[in-house]
C-alpha atoms as a PDB file:
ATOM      1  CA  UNK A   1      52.657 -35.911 -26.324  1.00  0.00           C
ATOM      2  CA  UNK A   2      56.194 -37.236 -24.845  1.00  0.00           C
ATOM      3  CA  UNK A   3      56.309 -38.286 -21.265  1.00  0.00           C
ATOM      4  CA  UNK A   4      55.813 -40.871 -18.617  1.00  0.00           C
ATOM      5  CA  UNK A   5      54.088 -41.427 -15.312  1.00  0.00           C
ATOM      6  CA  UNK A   6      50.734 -42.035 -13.968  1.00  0.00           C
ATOM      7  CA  UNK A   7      46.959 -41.455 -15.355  1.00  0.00           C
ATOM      8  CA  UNK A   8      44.537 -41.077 -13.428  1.00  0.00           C
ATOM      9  CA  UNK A   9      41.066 -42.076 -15.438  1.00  0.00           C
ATOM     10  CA  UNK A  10      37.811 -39.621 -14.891  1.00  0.00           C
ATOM     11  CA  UNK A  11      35.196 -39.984 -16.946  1.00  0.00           C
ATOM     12  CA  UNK A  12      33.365 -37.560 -18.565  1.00  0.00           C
ATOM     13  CA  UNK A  13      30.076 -37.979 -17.582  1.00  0.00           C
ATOM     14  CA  UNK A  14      27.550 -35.954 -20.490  1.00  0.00           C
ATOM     15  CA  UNK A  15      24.829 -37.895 -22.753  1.00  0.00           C
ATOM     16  CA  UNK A  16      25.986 -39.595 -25.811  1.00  0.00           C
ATOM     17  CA  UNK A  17      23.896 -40.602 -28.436  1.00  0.00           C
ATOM     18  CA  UNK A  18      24.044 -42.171 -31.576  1.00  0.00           C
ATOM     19  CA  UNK A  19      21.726 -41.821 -35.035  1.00  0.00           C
ATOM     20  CA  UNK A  20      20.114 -44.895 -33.628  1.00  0.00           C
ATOM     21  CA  UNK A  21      18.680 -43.380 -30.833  1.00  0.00           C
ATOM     22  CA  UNK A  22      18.198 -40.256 -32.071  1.00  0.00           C
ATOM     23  CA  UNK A  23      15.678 -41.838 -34.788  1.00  0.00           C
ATOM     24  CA  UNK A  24      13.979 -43.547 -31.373  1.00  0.00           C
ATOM     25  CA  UNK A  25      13.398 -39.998 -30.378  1.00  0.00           C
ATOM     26  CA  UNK A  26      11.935 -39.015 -33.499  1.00  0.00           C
ATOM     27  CA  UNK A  27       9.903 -41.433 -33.442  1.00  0.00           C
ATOM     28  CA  UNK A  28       8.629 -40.017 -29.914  1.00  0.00           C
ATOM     29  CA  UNK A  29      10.204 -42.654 -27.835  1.00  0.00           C
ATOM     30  CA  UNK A  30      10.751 -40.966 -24.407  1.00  0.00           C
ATOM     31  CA  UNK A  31      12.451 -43.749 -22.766  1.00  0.00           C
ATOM     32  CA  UNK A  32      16.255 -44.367 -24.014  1.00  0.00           C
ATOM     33  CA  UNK A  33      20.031 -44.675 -23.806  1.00  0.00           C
ATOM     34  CA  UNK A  34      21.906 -41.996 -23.428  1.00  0.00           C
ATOM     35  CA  UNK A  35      25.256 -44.131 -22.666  1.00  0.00           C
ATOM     36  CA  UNK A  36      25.615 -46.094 -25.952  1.00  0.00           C
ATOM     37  CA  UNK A  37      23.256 -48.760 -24.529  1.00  0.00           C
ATOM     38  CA  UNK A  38      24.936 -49.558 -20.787  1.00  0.00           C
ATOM     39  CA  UNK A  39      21.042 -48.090 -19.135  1.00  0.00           C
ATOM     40  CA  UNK A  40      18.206 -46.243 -20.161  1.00  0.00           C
ATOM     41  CA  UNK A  41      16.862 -43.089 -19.055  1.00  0.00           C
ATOM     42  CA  UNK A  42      14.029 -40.973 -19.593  1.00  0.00           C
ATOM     43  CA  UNK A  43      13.981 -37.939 -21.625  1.00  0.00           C
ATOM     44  CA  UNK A  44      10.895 -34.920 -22.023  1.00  0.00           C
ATOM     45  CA  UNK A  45       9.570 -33.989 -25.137  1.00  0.00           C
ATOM     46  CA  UNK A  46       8.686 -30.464 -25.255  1.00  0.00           C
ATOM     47  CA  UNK A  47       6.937 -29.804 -29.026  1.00  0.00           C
ATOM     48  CA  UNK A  48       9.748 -29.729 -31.635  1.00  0.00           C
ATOM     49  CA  UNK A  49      12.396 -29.998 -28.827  1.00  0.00           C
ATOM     50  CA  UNK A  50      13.499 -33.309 -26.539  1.00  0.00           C
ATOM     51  CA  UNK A  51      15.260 -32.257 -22.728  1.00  0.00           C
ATOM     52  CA  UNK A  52      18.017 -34.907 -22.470  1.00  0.00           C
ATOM     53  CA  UNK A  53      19.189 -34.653 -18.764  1.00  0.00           C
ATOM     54  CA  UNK A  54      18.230 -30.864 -18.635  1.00  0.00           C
ATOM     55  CA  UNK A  55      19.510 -29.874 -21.557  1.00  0.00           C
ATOM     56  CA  UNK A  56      17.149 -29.076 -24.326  1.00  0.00           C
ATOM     57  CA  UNK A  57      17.816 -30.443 -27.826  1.00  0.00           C
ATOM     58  CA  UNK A  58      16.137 -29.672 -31.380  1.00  0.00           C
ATOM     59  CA  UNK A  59      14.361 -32.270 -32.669  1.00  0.00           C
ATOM     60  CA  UNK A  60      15.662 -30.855 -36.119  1.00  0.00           C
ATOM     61  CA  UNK A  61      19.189 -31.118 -35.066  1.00  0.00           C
ATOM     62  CA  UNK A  62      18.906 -34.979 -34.624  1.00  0.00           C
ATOM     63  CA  UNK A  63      17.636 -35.116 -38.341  1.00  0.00           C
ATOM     64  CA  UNK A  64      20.437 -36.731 -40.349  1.00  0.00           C
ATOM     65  CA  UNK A  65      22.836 -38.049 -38.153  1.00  0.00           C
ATOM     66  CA  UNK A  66      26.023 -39.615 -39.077  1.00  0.00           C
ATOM     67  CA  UNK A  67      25.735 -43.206 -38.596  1.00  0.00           C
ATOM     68  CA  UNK A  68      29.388 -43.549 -37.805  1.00  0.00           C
ATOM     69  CA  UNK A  69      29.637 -41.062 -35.397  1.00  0.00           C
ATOM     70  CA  UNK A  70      28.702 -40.657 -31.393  1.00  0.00           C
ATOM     71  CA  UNK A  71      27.819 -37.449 -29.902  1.00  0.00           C
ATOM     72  CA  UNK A  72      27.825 -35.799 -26.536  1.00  0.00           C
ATOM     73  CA  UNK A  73      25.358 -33.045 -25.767  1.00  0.00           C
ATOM     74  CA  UNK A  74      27.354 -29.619 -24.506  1.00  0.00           C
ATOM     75  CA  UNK A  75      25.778 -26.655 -24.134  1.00  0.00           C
ATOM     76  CA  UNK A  76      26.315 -25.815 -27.814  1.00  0.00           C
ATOM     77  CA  UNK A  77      24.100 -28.703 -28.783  1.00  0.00           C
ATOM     78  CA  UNK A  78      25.460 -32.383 -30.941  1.00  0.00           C
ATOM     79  CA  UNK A  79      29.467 -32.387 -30.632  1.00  0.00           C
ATOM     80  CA  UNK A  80      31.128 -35.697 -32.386  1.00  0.00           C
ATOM     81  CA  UNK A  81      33.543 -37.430 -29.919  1.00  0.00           C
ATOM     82  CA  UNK A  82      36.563 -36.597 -31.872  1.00  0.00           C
ATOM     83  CA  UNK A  83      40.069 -35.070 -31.896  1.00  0.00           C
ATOM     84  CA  UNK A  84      41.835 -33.534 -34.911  1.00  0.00           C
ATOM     85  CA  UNK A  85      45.161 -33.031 -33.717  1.00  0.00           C
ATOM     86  CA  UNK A  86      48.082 -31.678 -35.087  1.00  0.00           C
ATOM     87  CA  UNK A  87      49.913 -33.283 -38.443  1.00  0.00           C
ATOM     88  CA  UNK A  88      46.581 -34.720 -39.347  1.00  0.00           C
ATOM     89  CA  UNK A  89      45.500 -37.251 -36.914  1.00  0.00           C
ATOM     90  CA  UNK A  90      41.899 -38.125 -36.711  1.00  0.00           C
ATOM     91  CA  UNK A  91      40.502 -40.081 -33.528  1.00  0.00           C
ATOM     92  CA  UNK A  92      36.880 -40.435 -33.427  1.00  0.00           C
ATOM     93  CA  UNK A  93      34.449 -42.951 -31.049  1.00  0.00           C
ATOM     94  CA  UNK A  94      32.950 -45.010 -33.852  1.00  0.00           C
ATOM     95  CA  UNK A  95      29.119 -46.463 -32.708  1.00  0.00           C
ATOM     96  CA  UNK A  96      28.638 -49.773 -34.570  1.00  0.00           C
ATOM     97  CA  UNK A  97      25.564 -50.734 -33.801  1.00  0.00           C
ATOM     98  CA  UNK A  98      22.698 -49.772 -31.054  1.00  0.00           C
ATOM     99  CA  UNK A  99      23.554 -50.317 -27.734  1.00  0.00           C
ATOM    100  CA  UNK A 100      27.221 -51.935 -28.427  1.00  0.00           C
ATOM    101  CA  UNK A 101      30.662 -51.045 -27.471  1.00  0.00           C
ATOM    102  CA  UNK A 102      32.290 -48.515 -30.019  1.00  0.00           C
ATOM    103  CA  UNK A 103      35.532 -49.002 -31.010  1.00  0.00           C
ATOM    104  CA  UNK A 104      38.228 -46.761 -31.250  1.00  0.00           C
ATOM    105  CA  UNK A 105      38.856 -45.036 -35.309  1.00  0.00           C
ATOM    106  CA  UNK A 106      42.315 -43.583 -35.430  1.00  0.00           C
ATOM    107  CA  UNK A 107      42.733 -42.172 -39.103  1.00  0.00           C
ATOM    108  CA  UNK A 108      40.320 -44.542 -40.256  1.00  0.00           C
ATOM    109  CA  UNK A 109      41.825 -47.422 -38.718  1.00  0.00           C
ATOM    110  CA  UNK A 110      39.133 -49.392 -36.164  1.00  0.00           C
ATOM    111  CA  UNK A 111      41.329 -50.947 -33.401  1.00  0.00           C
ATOM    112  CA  UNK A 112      38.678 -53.785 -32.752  1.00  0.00           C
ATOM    113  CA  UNK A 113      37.258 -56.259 -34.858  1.00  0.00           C
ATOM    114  CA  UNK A 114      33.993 -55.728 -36.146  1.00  0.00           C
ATOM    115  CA  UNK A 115      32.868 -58.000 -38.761  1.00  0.00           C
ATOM    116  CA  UNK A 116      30.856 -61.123 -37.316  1.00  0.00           C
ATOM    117  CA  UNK A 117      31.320 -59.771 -33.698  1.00  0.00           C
ATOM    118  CA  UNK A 118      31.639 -56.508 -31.705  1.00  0.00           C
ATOM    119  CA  UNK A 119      34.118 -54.788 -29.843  1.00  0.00           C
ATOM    120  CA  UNK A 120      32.977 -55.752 -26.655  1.00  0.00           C
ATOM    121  CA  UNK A 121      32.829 -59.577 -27.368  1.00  0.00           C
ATOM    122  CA  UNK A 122      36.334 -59.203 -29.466  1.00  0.00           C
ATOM    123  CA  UNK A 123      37.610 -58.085 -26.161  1.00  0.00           C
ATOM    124  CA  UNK A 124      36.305 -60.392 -23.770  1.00  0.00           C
ATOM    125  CA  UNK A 125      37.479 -63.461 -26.055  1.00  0.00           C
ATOM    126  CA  UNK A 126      40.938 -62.037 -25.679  1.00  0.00           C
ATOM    127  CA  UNK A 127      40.779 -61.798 -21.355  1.00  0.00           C
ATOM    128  CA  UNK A 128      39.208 -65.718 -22.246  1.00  0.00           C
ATOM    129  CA  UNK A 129      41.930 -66.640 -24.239  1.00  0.00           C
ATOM    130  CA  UNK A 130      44.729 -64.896 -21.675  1.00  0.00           C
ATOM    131  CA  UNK A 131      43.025 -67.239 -19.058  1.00  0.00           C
ATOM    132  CA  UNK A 132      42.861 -64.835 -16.641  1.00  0.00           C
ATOM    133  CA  UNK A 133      41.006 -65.574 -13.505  1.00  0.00           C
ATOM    134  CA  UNK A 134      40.489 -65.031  -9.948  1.00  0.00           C
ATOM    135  CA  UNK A 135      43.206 -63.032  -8.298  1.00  0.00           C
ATOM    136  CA  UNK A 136      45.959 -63.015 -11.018  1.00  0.00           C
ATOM    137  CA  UNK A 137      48.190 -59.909 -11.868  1.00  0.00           C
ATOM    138  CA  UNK A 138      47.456 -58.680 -15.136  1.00  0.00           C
ATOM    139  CA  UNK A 139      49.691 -56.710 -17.691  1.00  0.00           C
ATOM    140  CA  UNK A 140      47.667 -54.726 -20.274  1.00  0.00           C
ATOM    141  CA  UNK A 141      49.954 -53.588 -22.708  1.00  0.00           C
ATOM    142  CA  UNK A 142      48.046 -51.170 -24.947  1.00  0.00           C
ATOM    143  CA  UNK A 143      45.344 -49.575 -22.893  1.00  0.00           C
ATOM    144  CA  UNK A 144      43.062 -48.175 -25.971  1.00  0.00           C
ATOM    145  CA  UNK A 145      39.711 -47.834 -24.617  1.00  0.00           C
ATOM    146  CA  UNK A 146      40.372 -50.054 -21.850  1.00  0.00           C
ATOM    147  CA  UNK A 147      37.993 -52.618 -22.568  1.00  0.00           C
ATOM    148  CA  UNK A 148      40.829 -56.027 -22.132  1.00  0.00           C
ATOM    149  CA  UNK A 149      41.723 -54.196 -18.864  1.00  0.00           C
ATOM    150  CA  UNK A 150      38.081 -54.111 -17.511  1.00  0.00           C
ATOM    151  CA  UNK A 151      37.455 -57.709 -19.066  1.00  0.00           C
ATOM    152  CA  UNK A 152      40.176 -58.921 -16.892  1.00  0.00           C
ATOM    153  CA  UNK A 153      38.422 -57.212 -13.477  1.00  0.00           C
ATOM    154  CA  UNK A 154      35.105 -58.485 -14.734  1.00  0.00           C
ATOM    155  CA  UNK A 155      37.178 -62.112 -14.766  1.00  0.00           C
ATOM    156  CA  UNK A 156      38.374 -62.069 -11.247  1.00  0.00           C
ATOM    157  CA  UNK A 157      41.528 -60.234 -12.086  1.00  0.00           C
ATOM    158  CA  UNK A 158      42.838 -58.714  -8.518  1.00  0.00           C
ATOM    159  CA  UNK A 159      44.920 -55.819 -10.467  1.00  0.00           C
ATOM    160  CA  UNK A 160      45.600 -54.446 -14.074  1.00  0.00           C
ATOM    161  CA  UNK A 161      48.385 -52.325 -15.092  1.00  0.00           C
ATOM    162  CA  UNK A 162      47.721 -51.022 -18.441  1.00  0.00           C
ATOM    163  CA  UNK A 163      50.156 -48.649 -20.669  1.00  0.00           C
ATOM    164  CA  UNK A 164      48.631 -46.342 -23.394  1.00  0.00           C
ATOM    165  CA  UNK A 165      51.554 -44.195 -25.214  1.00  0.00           C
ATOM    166  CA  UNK A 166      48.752 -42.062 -26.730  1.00  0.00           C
ATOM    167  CA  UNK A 167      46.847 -39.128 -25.146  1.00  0.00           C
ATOM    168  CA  UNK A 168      44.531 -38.935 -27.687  1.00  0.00           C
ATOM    169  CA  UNK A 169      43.077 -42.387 -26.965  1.00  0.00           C
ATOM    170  CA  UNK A 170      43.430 -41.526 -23.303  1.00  0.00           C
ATOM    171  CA  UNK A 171      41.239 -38.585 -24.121  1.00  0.00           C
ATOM    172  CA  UNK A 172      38.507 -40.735 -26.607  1.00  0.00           C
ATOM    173  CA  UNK A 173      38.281 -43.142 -23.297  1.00  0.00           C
ATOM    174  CA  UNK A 174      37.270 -40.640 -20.863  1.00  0.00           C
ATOM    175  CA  UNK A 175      34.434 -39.858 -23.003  1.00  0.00           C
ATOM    176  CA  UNK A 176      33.122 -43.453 -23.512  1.00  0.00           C
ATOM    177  CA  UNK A 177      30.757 -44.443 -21.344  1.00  0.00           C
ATOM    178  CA  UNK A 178      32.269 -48.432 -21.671  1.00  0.00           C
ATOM    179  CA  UNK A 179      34.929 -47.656 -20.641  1.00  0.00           C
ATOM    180  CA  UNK A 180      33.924 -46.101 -17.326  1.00  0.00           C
ATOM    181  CA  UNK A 181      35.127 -48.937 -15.300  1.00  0.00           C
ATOM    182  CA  UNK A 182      39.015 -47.742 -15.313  1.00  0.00           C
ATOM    183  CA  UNK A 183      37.861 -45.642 -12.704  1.00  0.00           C
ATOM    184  CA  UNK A 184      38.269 -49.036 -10.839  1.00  0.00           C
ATOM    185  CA  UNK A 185      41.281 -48.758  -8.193  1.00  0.00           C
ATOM    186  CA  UNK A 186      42.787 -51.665  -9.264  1.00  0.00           C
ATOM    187  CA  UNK A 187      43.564 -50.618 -12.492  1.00  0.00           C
ATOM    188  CA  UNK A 188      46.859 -48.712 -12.718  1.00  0.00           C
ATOM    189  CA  UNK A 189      47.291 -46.522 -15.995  1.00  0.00           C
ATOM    190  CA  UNK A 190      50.986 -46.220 -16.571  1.00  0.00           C
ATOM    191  CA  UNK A 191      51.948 -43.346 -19.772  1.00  0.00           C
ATOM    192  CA  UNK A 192      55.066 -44.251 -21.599  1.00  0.00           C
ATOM    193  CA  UNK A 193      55.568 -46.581 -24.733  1.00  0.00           C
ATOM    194  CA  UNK A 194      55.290 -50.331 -23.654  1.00  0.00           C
ATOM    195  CA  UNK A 195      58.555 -51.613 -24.904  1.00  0.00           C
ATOM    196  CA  UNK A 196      60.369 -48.732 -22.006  1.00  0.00           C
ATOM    197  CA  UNK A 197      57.902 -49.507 -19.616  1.00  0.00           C
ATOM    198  CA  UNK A 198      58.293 -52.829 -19.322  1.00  0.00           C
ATOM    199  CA  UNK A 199      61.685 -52.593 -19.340  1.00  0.00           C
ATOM    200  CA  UNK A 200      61.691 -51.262 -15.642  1.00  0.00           C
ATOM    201  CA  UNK A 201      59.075 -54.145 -14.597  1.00  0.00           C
ATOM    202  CA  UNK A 202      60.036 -56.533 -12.027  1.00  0.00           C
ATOM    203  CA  UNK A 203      60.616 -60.402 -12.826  1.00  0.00           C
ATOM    204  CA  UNK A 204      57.623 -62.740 -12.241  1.00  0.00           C
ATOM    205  CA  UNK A 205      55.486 -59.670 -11.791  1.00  0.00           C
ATOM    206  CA  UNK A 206      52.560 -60.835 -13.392  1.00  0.00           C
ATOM    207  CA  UNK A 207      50.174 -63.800 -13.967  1.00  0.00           C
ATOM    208  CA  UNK A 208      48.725 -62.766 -17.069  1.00  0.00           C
ATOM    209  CA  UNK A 209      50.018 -61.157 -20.521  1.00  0.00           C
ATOM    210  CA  UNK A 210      47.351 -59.194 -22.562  1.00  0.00           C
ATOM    211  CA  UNK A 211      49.289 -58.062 -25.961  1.00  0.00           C
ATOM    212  CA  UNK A 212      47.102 -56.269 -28.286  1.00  0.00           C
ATOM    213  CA  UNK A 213      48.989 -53.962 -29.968  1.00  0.00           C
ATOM    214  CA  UNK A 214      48.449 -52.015 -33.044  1.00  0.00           C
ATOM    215  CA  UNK A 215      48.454 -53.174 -36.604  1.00  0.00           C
ATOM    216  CA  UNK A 216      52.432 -53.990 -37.614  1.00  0.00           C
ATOM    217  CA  UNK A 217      54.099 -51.386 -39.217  1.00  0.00           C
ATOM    218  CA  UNK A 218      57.380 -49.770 -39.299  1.00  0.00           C
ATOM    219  CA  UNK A 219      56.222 -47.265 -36.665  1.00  0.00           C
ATOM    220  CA  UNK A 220      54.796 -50.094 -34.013  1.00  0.00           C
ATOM    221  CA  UNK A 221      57.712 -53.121 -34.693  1.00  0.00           C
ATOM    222  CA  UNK A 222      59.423 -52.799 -31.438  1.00  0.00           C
ATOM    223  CA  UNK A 223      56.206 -54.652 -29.884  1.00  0.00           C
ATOM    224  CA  UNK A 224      56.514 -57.494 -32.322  1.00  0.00           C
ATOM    225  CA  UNK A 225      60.161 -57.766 -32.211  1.00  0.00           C
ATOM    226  CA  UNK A 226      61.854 -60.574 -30.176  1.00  0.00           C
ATOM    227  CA  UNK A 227      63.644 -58.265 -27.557  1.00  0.00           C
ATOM    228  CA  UNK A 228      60.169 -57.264 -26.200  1.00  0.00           C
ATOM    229  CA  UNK A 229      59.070 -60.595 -26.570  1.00  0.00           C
ATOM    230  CA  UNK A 230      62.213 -61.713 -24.069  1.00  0.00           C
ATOM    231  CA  UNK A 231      61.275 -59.049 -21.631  1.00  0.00           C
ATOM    232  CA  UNK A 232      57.386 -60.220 -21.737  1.00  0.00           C
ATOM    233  CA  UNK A 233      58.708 -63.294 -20.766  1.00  0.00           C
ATOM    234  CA  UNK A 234      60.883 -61.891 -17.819  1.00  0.00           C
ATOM    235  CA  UNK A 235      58.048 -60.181 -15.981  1.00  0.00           C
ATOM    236  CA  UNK A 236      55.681 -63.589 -16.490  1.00  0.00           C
ATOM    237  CA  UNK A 237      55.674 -65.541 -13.482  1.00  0.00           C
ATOM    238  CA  UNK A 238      56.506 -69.883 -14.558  1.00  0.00           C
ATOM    239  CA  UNK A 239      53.316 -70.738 -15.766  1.00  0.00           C
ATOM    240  CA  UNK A 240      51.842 -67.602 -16.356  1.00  0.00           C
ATOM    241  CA  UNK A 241      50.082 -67.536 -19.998  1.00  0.00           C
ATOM    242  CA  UNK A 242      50.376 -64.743 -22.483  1.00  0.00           C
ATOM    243  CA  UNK A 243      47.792 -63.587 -25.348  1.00  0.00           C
ATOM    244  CA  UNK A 244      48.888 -62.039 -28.283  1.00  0.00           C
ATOM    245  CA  UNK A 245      46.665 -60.574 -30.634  1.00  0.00           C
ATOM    246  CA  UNK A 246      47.802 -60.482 -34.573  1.00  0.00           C
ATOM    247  CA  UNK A 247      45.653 -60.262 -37.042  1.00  0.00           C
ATOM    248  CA  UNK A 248      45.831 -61.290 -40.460  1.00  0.00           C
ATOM    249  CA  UNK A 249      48.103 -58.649 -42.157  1.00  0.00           C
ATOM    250  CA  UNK A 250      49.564 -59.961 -45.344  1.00  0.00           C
ATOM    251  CA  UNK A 251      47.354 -62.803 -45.737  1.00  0.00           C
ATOM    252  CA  UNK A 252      46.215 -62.363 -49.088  1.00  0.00           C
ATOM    253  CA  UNK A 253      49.696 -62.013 -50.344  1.00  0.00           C
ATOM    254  CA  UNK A 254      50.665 -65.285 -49.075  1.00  0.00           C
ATOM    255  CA  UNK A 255      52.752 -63.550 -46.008  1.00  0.00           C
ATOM    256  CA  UNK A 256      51.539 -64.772 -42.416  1.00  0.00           C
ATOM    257  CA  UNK A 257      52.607 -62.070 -39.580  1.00  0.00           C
ATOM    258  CA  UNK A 258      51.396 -64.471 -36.520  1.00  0.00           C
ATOM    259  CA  UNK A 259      54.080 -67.241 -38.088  1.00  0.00           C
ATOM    260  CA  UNK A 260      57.080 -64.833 -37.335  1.00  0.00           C
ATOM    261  CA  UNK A 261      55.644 -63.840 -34.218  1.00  0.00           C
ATOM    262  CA  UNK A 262      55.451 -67.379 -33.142  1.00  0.00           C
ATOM    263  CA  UNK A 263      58.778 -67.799 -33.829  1.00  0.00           C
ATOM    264  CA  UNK A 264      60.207 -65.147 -31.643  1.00  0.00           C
ATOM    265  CA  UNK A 265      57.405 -65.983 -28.859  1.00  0.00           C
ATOM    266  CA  UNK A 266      59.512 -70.108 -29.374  1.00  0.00           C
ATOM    267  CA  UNK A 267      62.799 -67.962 -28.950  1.00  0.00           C
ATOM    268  CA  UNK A 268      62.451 -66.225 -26.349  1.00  0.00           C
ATOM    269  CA  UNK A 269      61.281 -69.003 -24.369  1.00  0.00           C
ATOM    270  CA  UNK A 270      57.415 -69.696 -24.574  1.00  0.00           C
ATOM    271  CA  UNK A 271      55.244 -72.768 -25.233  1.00  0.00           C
ATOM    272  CA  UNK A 272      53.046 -70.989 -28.292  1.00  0.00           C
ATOM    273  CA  UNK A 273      49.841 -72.026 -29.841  1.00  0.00           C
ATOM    274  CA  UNK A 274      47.108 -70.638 -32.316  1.00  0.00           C
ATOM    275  CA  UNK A 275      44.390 -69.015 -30.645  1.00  0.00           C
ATOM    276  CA  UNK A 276      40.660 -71.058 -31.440  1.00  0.00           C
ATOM    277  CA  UNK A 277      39.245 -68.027 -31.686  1.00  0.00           C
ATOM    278  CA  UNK A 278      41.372 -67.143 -34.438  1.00  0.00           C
ATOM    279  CA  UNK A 279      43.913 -63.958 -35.526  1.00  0.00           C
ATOM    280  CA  UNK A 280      46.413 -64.278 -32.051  1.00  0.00           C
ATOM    281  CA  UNK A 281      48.281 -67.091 -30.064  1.00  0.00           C
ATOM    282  CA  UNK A 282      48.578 -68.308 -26.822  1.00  0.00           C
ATOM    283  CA  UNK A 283      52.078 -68.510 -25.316  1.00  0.00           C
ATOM    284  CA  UNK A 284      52.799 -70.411 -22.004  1.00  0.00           C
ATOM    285  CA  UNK A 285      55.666 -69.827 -19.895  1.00  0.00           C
ATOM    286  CA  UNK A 286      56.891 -73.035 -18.474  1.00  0.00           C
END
């Protein structure tokens, strides 16, 4: 999965449904989502079988229904959106509630935040929190399932570029019906790991910093480590703001991750503040 250039988004475009609305089917609802909750469509019922955009379905096969699982109708019936890739890895599109965002489950690992919000509003606070607005140049670090990146549009942004190192998330997004808008021009999808990437960005590039990487661990350190941290700085126009999403790993051992990144935010040359909103800071270049 080495390599580095351009992707070019296309979603997939089959129904997706969730246990949710499969139990509004069984209950002989005819009118429903079949995009995780963005519209609603109408569906046939045919006796003990339900036509979902031409393609006929078992009622019996929407009987017991993972709960944490989406899935897309092929012609061999319910497939979970899922990848089992080689060495173990598990990526899955994880439904948590009807008609909301999923997130993104990488060996079960959910890359948004779920408790007391959603993916979708997790996301949006972060574009808030960036400040982005009306015709600003955003960087999108860590793509995922693109939903900061399309925040930022939905904000005014006038361009995105967003880096995902991982074709297997590339993959999940094309099948997620939220994340349909990277199909939007002005979102350029760059493949490469961030901290290389970045690298070969030009100075004042951007308006806007959206840094939402992964959880911190030995494998992910180089975008938490004050050398990428400098070279956020360098492509940040003077008074362009940064968000940086942290977390709260190591909390209950006393140990506060978003304290050490603060401090090499302060070295390499930003204003930094706590976040309102809670788990991420806001850094300002002067």
């Amino acid at each position: 999965m080495e390599g580095r250039g351009r992707l070019k988004y296309q979603y997939i475009d089959l129904p997706r449904i969730t246990v949710w609305v499969a139990d509004e089917i069984l209950r002989g609802e005819t009118r429903v989502t079949l995009d995780l909750g963005l519209s609603v469509e109408d569906v046939e019922l045919r006796g003990d079988t339900v036509v979902l955009r031409g393609v006929e379905v078992s009622l019996e096969s929407l009987r017991g229904l993972r709960d944490n699982v989406v899935y897309e109708i092929r012609g061999e019936g319910l497939v979970p959106v899922e990848l089992r890739v080689p060495g173990g890895g598990y990526y899955k599109l994880r439904p948590v509630g009807p008609r909301v965002a999923p997130t993104l489950e990488i060996n079960g690992i959910h890359m948004h935040r779920i408790v007391g919000t959603d993916p979708w509003r997790d996301s949006m606070g972060k574009v808030r929190a960036a400040r982005v607005g009306r015709g600003h140049r955003v960087l999108d670090t860590c793509l995922g399932l693109g939903y900061t990146a399309i925040g930022s549009l939905l904000r005014g942004a006038a361009s995105v570029v967003s880096i995902e190192i991982d074709l297997y998330v590339f993959e999940i997004a094309r099948r997620n019906p939220w994340s349909r808008r990277l199909e939007d021009p002005r979102v350029e999808i760059i493949h490469g790991d961030a901290v290389r990437v970045v690298e070969e960005l030009d100075d004042g590039e951007f308006d806007r910093v959206i840094h939402d990487p992964p959880r911190f661990s030995r494998k992910t350190g180089d975008l938490y480590s004050l050398r990428f941290y400098r070279e956020l700085y360098r492509v940040l126009r003077p008074g362009g703001w940064l968000y940086h999403y942290t977390g709260e790993p190591g909390r209950v051992r006393g140990r506060s991750l978003a304290a050490g990144v603060a401090r090499r935010l302060r070295e390499a040359g930003f204003l930094v503040r706590p976040w309102r909103g809670g788990m991420g800071l806001v850094a300002e270049k002067p």
